[in-house]
N, C-alpha and C. Protein backbone atom coordinates (compact mmCIF):
# COMPACT_ATOMS: atom_id res chain seq x y z
N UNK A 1 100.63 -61.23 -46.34
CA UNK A 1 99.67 -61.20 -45.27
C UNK A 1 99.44 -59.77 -44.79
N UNK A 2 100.59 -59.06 -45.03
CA UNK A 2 100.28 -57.46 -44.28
C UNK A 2 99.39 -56.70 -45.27
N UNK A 3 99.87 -57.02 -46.46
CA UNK A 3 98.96 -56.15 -47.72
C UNK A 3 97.30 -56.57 -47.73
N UNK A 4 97.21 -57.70 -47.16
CA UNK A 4 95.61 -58.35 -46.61
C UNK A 4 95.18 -57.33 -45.24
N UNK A 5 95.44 -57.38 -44.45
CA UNK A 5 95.25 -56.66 -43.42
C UNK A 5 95.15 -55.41 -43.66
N UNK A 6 95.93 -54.75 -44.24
CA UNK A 6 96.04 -53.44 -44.84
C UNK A 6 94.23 -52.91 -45.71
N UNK A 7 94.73 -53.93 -46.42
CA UNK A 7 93.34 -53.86 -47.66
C UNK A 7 91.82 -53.90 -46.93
N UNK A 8 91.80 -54.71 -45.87
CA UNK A 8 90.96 -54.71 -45.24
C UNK A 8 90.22 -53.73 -44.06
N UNK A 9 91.35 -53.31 -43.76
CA UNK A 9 90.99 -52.06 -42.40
C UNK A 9 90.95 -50.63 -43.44
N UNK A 10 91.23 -50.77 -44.62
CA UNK A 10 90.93 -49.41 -45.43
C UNK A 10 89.68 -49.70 -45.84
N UNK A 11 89.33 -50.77 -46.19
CA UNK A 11 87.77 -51.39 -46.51
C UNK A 11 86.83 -50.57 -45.35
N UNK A 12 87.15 -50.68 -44.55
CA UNK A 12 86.29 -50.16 -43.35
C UNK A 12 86.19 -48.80 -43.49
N UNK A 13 84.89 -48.64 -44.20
CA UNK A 13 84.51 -46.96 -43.65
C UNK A 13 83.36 -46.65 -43.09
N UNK A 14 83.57 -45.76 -41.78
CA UNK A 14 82.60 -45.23 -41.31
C UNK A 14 81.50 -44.62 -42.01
N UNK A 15 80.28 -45.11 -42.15
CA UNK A 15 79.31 -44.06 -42.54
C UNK A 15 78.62 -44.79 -43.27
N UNK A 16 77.89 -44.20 -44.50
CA UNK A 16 77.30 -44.60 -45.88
C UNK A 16 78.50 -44.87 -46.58
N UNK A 17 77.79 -46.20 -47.48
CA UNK A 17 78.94 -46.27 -48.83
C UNK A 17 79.39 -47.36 -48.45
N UNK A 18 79.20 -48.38 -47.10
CA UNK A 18 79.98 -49.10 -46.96
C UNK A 18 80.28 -50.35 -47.72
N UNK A 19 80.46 -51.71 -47.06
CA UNK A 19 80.36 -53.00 -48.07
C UNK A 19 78.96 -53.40 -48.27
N UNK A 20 78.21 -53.29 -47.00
CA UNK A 20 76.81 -53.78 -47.13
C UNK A 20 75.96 -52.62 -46.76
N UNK A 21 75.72 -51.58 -47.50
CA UNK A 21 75.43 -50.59 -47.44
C UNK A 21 73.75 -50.80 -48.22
N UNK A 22 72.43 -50.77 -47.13
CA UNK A 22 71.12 -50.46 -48.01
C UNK A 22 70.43 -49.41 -48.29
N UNK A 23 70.11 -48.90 -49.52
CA UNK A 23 69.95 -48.40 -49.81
C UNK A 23 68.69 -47.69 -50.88
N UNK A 24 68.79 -47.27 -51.93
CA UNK A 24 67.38 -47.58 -52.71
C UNK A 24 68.20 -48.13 -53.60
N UNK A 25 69.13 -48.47 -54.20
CA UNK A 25 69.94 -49.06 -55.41
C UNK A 25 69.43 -50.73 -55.00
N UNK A 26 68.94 -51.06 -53.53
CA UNK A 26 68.52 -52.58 -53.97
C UNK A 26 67.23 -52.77 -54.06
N UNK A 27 66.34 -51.95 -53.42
CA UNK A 27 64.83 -52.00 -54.45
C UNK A 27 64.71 -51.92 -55.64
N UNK A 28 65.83 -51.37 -56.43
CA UNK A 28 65.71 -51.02 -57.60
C UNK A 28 66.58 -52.21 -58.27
N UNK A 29 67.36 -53.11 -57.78
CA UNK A 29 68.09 -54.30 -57.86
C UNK A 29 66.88 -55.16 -58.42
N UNK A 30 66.55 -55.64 -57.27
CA UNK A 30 64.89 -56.10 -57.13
C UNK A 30 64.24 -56.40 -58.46
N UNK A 31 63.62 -54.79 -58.18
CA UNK A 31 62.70 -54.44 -59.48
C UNK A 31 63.31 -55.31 -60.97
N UNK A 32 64.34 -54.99 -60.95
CA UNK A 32 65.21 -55.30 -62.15
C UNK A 32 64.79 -56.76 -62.77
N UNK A 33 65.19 -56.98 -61.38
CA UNK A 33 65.64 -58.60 -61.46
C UNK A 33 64.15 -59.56 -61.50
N UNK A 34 63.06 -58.97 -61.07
CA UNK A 34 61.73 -59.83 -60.94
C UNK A 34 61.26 -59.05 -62.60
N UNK A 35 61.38 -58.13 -63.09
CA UNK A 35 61.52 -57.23 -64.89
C UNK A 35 62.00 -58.38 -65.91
N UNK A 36 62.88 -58.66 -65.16
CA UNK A 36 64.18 -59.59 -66.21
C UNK A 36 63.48 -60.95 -66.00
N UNK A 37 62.94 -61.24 -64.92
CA UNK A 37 62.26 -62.68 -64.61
C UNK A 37 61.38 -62.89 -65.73
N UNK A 38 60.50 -61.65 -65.64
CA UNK A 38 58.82 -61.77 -66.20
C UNK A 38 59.54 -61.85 -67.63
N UNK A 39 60.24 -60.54 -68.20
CA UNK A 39 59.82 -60.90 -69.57
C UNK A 39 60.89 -62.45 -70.06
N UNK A 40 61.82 -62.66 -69.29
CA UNK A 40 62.82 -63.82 -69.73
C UNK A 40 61.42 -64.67 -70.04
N UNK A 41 60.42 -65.17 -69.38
CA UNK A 41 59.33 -65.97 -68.68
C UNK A 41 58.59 -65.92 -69.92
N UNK A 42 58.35 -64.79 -70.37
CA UNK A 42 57.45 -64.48 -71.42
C UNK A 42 58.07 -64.77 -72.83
N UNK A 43 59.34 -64.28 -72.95
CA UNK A 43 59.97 -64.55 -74.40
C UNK A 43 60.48 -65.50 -74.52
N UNK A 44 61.61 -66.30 -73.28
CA UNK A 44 62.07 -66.96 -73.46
C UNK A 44 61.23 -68.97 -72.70
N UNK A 45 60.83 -68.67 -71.88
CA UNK A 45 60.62 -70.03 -71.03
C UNK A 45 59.57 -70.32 -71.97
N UNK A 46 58.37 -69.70 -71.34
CA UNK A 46 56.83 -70.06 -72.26
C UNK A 46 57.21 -70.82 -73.34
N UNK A 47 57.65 -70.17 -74.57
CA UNK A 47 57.81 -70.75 -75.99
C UNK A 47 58.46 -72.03 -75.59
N UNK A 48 59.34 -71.60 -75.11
CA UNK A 48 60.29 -73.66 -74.94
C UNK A 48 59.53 -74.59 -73.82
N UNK A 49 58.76 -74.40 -73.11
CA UNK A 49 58.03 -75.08 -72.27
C UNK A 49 57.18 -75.87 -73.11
N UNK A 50 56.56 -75.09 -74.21
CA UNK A 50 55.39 -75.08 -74.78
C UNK A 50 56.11 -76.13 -76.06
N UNK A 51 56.89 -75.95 -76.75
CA UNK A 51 58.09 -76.73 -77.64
C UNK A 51 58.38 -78.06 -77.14
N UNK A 52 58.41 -77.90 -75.84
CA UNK A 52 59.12 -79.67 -75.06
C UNK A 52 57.93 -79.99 -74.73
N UNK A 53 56.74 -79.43 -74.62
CA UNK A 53 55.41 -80.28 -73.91
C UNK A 53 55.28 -81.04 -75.31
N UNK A 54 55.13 -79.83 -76.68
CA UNK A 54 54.70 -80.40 -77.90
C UNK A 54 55.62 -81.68 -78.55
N UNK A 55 56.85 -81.61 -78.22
CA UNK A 55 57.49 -82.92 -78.17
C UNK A 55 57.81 -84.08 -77.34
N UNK A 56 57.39 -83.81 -76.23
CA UNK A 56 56.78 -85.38 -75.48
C UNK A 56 55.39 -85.66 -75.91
N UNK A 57 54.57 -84.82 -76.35
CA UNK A 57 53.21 -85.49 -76.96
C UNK A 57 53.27 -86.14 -78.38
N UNK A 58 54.04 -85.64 -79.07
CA UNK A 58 54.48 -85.96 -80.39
C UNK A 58 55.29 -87.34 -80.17
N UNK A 59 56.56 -87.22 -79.11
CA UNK A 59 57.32 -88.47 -78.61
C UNK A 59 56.16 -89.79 -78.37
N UNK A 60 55.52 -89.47 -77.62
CA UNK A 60 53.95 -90.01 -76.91
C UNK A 60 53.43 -90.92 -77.31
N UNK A 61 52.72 -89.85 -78.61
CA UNK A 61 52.04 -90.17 -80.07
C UNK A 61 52.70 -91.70 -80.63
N UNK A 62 53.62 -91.22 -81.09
CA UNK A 62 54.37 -91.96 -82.04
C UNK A 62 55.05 -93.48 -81.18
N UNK A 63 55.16 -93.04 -79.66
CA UNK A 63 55.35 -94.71 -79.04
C UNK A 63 54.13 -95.63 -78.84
N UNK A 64 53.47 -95.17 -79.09
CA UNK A 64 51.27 -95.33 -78.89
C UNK A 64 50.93 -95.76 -80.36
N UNK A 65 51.72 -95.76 -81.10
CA UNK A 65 51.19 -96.11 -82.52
C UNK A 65 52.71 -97.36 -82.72
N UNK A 66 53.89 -96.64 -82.27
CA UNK A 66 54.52 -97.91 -82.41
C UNK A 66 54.23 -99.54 -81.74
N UNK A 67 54.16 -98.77 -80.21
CA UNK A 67 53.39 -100.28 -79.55
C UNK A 67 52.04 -100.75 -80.42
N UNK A 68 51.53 -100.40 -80.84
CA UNK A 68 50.06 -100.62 -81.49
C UNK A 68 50.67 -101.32 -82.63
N UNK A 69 51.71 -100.58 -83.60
CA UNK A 69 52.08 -101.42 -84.80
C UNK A 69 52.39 -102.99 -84.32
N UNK A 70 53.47 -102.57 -83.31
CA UNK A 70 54.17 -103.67 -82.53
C UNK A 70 53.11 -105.16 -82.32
N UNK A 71 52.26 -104.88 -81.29
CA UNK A 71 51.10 -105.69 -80.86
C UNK A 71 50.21 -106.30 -82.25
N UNK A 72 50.29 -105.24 -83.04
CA UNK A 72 49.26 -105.72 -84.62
C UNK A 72 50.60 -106.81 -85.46
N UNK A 73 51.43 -106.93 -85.19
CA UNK A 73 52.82 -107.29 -86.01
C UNK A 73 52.96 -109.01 -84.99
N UNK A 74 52.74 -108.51 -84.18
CA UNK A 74 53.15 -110.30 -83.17
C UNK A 74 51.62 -110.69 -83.30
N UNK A 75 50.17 -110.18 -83.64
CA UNK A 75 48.89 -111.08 -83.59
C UNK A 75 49.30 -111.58 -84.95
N UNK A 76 49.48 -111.31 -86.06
CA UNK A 76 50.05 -111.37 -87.81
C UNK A 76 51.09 -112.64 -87.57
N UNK A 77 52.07 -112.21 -86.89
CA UNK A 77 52.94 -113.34 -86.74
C UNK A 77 52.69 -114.37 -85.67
N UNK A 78 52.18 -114.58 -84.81
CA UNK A 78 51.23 -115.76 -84.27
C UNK A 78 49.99 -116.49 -85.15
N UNK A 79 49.40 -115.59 -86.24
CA UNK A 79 48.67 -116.28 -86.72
C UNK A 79 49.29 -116.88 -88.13
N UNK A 80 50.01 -116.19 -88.71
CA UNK A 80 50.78 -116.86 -89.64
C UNK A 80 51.82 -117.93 -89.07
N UNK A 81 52.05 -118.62 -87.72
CA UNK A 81 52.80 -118.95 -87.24
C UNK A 81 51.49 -120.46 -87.29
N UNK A 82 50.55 -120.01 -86.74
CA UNK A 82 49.68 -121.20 -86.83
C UNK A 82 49.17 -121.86 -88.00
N UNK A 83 49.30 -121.12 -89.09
CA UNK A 83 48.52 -120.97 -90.44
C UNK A 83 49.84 -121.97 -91.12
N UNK A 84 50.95 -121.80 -90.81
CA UNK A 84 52.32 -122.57 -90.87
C UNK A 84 52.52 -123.94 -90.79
N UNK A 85 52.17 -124.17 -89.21
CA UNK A 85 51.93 -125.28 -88.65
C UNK A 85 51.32 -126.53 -89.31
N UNK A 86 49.55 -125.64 -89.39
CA UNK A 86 48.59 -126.32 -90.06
C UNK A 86 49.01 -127.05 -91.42
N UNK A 87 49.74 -126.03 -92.23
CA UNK A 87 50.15 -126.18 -93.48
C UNK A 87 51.34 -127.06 -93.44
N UNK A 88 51.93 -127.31 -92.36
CA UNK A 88 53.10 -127.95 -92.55
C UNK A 88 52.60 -129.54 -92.04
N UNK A 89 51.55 -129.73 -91.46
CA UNK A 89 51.09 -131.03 -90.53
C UNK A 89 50.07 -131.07 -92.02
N UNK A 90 49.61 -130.98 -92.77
CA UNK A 90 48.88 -130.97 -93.78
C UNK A 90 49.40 -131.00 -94.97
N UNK A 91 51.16 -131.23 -94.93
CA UNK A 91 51.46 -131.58 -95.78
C UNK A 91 52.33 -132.58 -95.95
N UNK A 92 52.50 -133.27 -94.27
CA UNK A 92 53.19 -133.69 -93.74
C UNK A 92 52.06 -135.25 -94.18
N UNK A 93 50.92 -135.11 -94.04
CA UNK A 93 50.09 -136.26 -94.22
C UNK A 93 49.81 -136.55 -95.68
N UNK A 94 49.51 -135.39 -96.44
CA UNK A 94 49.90 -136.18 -97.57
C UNK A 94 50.80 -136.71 -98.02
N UNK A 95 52.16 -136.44 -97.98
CA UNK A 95 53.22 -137.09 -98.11
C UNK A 95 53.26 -138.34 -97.32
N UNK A 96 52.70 -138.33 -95.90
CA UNK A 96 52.36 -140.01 -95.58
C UNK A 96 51.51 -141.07 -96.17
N UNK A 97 50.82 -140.06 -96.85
CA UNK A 97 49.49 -140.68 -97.81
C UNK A 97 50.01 -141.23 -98.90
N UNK A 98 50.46 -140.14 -99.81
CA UNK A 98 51.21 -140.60 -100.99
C UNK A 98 52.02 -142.07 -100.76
N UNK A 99 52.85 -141.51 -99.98
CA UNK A 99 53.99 -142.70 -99.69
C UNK A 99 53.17 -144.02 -99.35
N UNK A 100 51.92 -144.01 -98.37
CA UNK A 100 51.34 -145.53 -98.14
C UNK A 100 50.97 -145.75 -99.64
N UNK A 101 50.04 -144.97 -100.45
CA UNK A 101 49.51 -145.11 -101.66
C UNK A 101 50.43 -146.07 -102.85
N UNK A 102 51.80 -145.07 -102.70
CA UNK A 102 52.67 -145.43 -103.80
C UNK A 102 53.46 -147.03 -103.03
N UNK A 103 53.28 -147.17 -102.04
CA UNK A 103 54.03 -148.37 -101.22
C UNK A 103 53.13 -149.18 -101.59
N UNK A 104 51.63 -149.31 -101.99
CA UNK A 104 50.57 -150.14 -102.47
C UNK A 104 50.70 -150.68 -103.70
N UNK A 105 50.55 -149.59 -104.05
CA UNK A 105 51.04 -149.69 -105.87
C UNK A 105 52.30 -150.75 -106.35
N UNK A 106 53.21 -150.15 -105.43
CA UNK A 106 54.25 -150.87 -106.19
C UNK A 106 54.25 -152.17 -105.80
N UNK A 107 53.75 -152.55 -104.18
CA UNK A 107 53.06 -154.14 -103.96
C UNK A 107 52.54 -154.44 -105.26
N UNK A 108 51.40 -154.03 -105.31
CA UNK A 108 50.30 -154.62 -106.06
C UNK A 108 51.40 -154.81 -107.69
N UNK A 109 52.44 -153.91 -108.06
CA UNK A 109 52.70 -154.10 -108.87
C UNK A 109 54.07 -155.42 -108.61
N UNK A 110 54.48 -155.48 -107.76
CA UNK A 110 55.55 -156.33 -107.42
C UNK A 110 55.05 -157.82 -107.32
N UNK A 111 53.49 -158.12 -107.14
CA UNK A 111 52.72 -159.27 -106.83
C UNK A 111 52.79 -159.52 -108.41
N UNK A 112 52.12 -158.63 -109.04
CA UNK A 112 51.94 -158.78 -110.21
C UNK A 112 52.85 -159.78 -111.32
N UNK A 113 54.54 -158.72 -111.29
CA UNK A 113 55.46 -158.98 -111.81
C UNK A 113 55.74 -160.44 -111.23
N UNK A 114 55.50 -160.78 -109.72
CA UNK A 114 56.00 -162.26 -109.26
C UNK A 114 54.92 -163.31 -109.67
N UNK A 115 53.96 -163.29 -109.94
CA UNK A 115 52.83 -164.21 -110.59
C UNK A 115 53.55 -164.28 -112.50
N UNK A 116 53.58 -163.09 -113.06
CA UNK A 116 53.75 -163.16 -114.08
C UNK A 116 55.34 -164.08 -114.28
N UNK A 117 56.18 -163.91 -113.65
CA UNK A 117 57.75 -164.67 -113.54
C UNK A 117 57.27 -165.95 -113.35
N UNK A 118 56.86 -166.36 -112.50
CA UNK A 118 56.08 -167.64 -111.79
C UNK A 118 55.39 -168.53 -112.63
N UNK A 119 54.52 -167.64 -113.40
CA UNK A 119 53.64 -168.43 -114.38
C UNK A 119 54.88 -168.67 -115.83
N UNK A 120 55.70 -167.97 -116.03
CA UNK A 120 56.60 -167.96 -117.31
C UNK A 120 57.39 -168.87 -116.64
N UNK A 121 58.49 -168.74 -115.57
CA UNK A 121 58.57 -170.20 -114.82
C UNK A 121 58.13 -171.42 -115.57
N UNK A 122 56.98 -171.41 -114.29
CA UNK A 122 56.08 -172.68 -115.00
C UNK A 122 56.32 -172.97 -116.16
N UNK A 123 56.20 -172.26 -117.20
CA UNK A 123 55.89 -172.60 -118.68
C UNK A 123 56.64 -172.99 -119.12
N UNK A 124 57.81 -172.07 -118.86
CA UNK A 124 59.61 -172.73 -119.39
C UNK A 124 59.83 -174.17 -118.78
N UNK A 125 59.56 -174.43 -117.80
CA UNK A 125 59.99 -175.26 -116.81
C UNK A 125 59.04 -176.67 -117.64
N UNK A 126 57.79 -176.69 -117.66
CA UNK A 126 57.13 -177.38 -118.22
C UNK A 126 57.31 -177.49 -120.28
N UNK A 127 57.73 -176.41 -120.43
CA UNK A 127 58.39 -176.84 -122.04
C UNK A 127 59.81 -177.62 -122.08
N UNK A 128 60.48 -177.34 -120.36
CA UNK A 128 61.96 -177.74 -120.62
C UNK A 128 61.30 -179.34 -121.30
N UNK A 129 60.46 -179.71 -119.66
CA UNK A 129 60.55 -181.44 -119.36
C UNK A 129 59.88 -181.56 -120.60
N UNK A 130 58.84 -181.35 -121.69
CA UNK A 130 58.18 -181.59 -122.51
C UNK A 130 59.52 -182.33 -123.62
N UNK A 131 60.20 -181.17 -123.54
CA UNK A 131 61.53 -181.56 -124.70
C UNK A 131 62.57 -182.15 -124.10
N UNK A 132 62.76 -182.67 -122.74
CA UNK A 132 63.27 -183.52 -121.98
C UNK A 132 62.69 -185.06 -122.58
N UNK A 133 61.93 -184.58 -122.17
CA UNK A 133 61.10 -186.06 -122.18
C UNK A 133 60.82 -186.63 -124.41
N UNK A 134 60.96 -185.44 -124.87
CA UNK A 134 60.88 -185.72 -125.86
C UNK A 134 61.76 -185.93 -126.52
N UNK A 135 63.20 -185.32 -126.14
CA UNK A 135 64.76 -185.80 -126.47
C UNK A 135 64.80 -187.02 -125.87
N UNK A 136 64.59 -187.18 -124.66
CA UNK A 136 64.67 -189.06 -124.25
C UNK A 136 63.73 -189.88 -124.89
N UNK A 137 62.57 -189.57 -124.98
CA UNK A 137 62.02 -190.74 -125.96
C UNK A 137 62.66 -190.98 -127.72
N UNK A 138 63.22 -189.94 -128.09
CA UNK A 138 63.81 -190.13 -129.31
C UNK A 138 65.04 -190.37 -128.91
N UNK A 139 65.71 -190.29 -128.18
CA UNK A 139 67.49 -190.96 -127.40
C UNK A 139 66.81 -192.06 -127.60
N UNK A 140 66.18 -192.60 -126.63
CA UNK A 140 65.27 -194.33 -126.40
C UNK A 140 65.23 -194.77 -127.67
N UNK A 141 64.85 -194.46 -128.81
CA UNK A 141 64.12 -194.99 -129.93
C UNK A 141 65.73 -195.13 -130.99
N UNK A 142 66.39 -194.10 -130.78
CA UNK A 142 67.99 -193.87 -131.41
C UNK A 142 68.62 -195.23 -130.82
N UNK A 143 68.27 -195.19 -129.37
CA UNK A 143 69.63 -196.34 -128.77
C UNK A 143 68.87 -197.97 -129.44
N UNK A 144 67.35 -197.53 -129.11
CA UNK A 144 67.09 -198.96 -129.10
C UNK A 144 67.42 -199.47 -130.64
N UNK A 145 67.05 -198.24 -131.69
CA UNK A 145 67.64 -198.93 -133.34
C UNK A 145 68.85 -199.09 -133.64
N UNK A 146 69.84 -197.98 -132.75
CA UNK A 146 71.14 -198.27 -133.00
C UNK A 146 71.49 -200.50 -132.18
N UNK A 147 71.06 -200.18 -131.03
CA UNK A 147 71.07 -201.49 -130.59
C UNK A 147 71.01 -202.75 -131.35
N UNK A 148 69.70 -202.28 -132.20
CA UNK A 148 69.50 -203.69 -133.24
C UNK A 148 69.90 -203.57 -134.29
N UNK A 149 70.72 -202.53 -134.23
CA UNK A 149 71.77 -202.50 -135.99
C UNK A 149 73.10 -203.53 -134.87
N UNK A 150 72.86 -202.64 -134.17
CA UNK A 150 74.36 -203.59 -133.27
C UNK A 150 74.25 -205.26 -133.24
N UNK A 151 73.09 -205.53 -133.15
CA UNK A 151 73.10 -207.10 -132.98
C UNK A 151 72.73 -207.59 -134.22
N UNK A 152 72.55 -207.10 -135.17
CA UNK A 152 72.28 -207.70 -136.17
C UNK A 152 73.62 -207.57 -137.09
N UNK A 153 74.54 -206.83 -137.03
CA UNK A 153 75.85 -207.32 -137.70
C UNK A 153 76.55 -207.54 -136.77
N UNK A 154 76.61 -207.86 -135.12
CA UNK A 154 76.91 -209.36 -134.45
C UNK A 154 76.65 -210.27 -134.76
N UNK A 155 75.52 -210.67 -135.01
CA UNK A 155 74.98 -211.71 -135.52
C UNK A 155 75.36 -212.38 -136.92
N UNK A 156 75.67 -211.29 -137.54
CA UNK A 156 76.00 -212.24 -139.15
C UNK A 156 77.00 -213.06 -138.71
């Protein structure tokens, strides 16, 4: 603390020269420093001002064409989205079509096949009794001759 105190009251000098002493060394400070402004301004700011304007317009540009791609990319995919639809409900009916079509068909062919069974049926059915009836009338005619062989060598 004493070497502070010390340092300080020797700091103190009467006259010129002091701590805050003005002089022409700060006009010429000044000068310097508004010198150093301009050309920093000139060599250094300008060009990079001019560099970052040209790349937010460029940045700009290119989000102005992306939204644009963007917007052209979802009308494409909304309409291929409908174009989808259409195609899918349009194919959705022929396949209902087909299917009533082919569900016809195979009626019409299932009627078919049951008339044709039906009528062969019949036919078999009517050839059975034909040879029913024609095995019993020759059974009949067998029993009745066997019969009169039977009574006739009873009879002797």
């Amino acid at each position: 603390m004493v070497n502070l105190s010390i340092l300080i009251s020797s700091s103190e000098i009467s006259g010129p020269g002091g701590l805050f002493d003005i002089d022409a060394t700060l006009p010429l400070v000044a000068i310097q420093f508004i010198l150093l402004m301009i050309i920093l301004n000139v060599i250094l700011y300008n060009p990079l001002l001019t560099i970052i304007e040209e790349r937010k317009e460029y940045i700009l540009n290119n989000l102005a064409k992306a939204s644009k791609i963007l917007s052209q990319a979802n009308e494409l995919t909304a309409q291929y989205e409908q174009e989808l639809n259409s195609v899918r409900k349009e194919a959705q009916l022929e396949i209902t079509n087909s299917q009533k079509i082919h569900k016809e068909i195979l009626e019409i062919e299932l009627n078919i096949s049951q008339k044709y069974i039906d009528n062969l049926l019949d036919n078999i059915t009517k050839d059975l009794l034909d040879k029913k009836n024609t095995a019993l009338n020759s059974l009949d005619a067998i029993v009745q001759s066997l019969c009169i062989e039977i009574e006739t060598r009873l009879s002797i």
